[in-house]
PDB file of N, CA and C in Angstrom:
ATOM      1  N   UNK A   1       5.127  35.569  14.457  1.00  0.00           N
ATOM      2  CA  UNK A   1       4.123  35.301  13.428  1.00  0.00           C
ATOM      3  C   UNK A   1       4.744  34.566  12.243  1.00  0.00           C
ATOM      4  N   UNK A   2       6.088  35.021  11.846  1.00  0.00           N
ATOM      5  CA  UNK A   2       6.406  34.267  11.024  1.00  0.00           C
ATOM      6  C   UNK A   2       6.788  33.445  11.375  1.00  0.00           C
ATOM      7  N   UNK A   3       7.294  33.079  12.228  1.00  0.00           N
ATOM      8  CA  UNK A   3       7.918  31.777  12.441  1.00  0.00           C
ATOM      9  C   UNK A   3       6.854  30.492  12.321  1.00  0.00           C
ATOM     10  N   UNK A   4       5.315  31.063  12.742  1.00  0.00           N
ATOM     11  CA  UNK A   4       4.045  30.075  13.127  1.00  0.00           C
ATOM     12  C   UNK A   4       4.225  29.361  11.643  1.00  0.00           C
ATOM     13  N   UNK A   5       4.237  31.056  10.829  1.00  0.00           N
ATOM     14  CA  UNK A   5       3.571  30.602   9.290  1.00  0.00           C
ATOM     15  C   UNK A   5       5.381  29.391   8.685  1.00  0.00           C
ATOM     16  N   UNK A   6       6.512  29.540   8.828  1.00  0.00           N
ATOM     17  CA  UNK A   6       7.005  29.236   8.279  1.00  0.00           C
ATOM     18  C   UNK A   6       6.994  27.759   9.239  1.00  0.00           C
ATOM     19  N   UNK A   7       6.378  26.946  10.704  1.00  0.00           N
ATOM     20  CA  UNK A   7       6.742  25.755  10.822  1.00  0.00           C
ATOM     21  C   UNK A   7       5.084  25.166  10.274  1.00  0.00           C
ATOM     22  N   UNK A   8       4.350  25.603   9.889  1.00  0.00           N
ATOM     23  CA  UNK A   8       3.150  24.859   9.721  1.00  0.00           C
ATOM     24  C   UNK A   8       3.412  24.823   8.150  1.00  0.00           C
ATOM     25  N   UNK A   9       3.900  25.652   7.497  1.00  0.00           N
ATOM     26  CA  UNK A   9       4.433  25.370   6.364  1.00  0.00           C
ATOM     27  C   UNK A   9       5.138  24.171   6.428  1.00  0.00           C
ATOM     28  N   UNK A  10       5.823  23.899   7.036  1.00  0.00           N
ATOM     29  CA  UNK A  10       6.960  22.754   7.519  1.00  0.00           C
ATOM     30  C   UNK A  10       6.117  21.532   7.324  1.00  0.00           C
ATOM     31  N   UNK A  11       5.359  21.587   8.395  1.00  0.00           N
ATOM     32  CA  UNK A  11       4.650  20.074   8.905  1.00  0.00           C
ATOM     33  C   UNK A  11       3.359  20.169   7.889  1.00  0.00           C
ATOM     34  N   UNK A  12       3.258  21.027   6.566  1.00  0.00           N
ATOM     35  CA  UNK A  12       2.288  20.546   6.184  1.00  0.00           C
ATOM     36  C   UNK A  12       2.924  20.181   4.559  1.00  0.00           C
ATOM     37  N   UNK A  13       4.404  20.303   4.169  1.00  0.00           N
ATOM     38  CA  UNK A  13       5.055  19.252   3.367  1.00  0.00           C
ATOM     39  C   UNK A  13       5.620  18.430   3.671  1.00  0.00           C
ATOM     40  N   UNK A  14       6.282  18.084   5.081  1.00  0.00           N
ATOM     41  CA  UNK A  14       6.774  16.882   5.580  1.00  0.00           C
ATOM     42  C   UNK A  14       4.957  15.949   5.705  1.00  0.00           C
ATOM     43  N   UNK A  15       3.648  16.564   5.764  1.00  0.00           N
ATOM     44  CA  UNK A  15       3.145  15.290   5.566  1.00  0.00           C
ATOM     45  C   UNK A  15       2.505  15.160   3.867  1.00  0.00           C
ATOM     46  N   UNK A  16       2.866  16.208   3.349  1.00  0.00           N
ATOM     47  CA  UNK A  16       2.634  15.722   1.646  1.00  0.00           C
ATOM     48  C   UNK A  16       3.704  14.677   1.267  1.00  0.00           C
ATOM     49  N   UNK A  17       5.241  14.701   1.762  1.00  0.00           N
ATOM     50  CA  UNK A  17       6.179  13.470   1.749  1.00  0.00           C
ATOM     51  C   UNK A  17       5.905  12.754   2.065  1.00  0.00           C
ATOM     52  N   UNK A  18       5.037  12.220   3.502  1.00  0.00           N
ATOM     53  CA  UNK A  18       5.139  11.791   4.171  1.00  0.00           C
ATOM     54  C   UNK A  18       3.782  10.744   3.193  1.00  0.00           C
ATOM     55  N   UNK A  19       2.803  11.169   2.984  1.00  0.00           N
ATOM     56  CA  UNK A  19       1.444  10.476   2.180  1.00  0.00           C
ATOM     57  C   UNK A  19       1.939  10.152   0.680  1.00  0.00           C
ATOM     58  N   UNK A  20       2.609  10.707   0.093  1.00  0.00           N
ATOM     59  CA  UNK A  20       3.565  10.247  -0.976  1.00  0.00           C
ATOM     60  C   UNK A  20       4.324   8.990  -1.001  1.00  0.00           C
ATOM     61  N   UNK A  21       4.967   9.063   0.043  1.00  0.00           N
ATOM     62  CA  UNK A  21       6.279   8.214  -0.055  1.00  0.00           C
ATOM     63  C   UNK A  21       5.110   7.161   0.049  1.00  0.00           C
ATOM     64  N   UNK A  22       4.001   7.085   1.095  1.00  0.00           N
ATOM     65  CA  UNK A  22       3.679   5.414   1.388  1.00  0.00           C
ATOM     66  C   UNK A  22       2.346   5.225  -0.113  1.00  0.00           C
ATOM     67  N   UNK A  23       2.314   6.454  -0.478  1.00  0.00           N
ATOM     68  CA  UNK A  23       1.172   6.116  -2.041  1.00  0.00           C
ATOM     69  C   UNK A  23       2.594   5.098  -2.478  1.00  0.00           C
ATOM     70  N   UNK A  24       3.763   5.908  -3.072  1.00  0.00           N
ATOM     71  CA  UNK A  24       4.645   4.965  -3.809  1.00  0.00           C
ATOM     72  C   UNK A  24       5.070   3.464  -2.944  1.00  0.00           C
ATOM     73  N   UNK A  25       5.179   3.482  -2.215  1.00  0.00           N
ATOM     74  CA  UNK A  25       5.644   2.166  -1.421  1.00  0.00           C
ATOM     75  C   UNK A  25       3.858   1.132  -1.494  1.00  0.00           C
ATOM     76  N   UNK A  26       2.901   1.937  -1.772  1.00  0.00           N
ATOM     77  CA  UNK A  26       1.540   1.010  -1.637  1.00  0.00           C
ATOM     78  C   UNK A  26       1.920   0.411  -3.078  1.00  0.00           C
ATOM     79  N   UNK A  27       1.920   1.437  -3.842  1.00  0.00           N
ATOM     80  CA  UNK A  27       2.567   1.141  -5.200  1.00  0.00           C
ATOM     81  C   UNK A  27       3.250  -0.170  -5.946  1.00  0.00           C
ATOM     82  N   UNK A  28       4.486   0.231  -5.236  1.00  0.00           N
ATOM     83  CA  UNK A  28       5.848  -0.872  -5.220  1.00  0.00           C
ATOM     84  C   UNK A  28       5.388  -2.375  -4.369  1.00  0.00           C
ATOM     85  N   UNK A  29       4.588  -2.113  -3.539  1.00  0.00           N
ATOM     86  CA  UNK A  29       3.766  -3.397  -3.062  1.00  0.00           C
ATOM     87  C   UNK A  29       3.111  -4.152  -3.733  1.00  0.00           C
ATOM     88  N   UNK A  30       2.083  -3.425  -4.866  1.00  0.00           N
ATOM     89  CA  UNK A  30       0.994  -3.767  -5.884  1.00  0.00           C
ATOM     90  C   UNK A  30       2.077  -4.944  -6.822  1.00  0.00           C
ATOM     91  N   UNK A  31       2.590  -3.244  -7.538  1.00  0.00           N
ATOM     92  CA  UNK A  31       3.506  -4.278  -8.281  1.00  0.00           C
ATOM     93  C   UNK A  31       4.376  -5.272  -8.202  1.00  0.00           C
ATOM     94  N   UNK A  32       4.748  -5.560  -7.076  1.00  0.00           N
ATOM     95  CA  UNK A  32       5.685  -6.674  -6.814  1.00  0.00           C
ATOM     96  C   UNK A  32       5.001  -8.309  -6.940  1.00  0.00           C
ATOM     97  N   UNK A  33       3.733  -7.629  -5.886  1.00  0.00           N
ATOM     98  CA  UNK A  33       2.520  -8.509  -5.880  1.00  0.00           C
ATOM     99  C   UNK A  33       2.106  -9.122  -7.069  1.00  0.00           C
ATOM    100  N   UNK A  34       1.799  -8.058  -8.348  1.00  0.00           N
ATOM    101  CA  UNK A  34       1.034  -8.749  -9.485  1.00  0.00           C
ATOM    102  C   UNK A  34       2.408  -9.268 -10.117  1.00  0.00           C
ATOM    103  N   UNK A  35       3.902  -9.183  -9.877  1.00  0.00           N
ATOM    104  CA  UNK A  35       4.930  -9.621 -10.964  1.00  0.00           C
ATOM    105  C   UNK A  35       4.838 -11.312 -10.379  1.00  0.00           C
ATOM    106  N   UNK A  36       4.993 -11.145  -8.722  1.00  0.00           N
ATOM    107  CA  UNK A  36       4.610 -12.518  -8.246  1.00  0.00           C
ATOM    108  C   UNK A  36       3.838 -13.782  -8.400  1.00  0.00           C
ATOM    109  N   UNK A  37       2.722 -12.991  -8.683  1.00  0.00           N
ATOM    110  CA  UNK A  37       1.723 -14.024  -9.441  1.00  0.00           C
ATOM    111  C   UNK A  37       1.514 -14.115 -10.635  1.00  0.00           C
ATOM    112  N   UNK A  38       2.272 -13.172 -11.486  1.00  0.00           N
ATOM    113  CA  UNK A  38       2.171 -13.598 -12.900  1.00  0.00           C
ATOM    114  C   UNK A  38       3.811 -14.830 -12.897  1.00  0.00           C
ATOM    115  N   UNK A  39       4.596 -14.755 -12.007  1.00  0.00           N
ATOM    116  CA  UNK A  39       5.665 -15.316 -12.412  1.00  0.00           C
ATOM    117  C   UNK A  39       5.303 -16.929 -12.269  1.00  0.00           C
ATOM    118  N   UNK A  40       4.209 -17.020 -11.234  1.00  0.00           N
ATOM    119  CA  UNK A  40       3.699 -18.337 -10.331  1.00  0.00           C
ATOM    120  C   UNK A  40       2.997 -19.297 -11.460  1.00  0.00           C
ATOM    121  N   UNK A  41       1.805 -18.063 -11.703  1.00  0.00           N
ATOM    122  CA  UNK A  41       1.284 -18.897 -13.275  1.00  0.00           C
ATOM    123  C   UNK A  41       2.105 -19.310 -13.927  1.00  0.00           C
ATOM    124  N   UNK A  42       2.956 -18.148 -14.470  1.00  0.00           N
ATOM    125  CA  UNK A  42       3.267 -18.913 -15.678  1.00  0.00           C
ATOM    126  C   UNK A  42       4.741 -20.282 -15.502  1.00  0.00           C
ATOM    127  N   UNK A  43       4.770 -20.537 -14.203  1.00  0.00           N
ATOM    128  CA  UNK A  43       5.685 -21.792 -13.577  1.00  0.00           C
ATOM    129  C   UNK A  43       5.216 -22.830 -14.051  1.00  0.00           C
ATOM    130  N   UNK A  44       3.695 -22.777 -13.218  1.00  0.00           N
ATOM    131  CA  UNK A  44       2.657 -23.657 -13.532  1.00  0.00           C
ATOM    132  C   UNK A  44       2.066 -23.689 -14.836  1.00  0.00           C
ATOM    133  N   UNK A  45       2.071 -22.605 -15.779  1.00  0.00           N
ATOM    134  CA  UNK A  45       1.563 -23.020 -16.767  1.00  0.00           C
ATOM    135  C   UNK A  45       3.055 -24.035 -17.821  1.00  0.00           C
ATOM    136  N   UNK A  46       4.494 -23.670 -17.459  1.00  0.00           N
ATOM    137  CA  UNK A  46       5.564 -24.195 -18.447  1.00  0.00           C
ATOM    138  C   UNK A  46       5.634 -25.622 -17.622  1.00  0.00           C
ATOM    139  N   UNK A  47       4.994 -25.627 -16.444  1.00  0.00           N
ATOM    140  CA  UNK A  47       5.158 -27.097 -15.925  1.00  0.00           C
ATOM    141  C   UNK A  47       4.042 -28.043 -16.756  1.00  0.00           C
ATOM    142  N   UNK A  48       3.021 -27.498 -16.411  1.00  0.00           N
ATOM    143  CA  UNK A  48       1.692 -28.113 -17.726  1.00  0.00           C
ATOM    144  C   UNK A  48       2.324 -28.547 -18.755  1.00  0.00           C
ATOM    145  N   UNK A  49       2.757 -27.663 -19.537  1.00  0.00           N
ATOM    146  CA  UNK A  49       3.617 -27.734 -20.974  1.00  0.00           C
ATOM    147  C   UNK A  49       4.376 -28.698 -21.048  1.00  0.00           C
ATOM    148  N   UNK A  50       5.484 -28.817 -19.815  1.00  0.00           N
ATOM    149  CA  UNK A  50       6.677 -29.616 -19.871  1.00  0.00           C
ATOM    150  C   UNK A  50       6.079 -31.173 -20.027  1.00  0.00           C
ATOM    151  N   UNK A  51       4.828 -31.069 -18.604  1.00  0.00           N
ATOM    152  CA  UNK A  51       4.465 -32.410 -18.397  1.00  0.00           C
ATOM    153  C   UNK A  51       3.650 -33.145 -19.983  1.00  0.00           C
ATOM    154  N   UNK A  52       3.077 -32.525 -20.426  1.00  0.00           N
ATOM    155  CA  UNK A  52       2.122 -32.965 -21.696  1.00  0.00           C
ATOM    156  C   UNK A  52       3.079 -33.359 -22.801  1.00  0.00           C
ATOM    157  N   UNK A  53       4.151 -32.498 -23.188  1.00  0.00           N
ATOM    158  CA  UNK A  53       4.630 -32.933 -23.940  1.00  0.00           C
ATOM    159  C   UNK A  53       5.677 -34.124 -23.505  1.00  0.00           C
ATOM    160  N   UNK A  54       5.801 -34.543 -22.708  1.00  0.00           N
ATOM    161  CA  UNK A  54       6.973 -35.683 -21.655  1.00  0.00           C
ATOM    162  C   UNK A  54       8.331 -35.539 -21.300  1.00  0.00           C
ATOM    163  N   UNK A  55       8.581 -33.856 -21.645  1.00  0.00           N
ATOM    164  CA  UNK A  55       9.786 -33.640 -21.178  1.00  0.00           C
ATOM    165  C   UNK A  55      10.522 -33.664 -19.659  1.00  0.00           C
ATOM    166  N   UNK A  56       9.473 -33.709 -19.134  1.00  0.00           N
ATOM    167  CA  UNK A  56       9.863 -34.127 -17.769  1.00  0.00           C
ATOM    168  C   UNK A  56      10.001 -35.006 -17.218  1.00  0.00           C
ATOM    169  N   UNK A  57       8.842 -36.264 -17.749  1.00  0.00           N
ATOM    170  CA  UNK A  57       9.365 -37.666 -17.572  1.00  0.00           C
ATOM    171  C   UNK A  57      10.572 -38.548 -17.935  1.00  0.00           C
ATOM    172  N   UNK A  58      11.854 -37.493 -18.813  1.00  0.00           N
ATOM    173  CA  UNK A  58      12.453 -38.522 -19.493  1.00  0.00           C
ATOM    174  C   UNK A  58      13.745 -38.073 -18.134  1.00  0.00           C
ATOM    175  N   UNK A  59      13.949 -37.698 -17.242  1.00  0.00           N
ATOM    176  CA  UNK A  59      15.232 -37.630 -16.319  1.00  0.00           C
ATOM    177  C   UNK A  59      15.398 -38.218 -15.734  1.00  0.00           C
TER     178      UNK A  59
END
């Protein structure tokens, strides 16, 4: 009897780790995602910049 209670105990925090770990890894996905596209804009926005003012044309 105890043993039932102490492996379902088991397998029912190996899957609270288990739904955790991939919340944080959905997480670490998001954010990587939104650093990506904020880094993209703002490429494109210092390329805008560069081009208007003619710093790029003079090389």
């Amino acid at each position: 009897m105890a043993g039932m209670v102490l492996r379902k105990t088991g397998v029912f925090l190996l899957n609270v780790l288990k739904w955790g770990l991939l919340i944080l890894l959905w997480v670490l996905k998001l954010t990587l995602g939104m650093a990506k596209l904020f880094l993209l804009l703002f490429a494109l926005v210092v390329r805008m910049v560069l081009v208007m003012t003619g710093v790029a044309g003079r090389r």
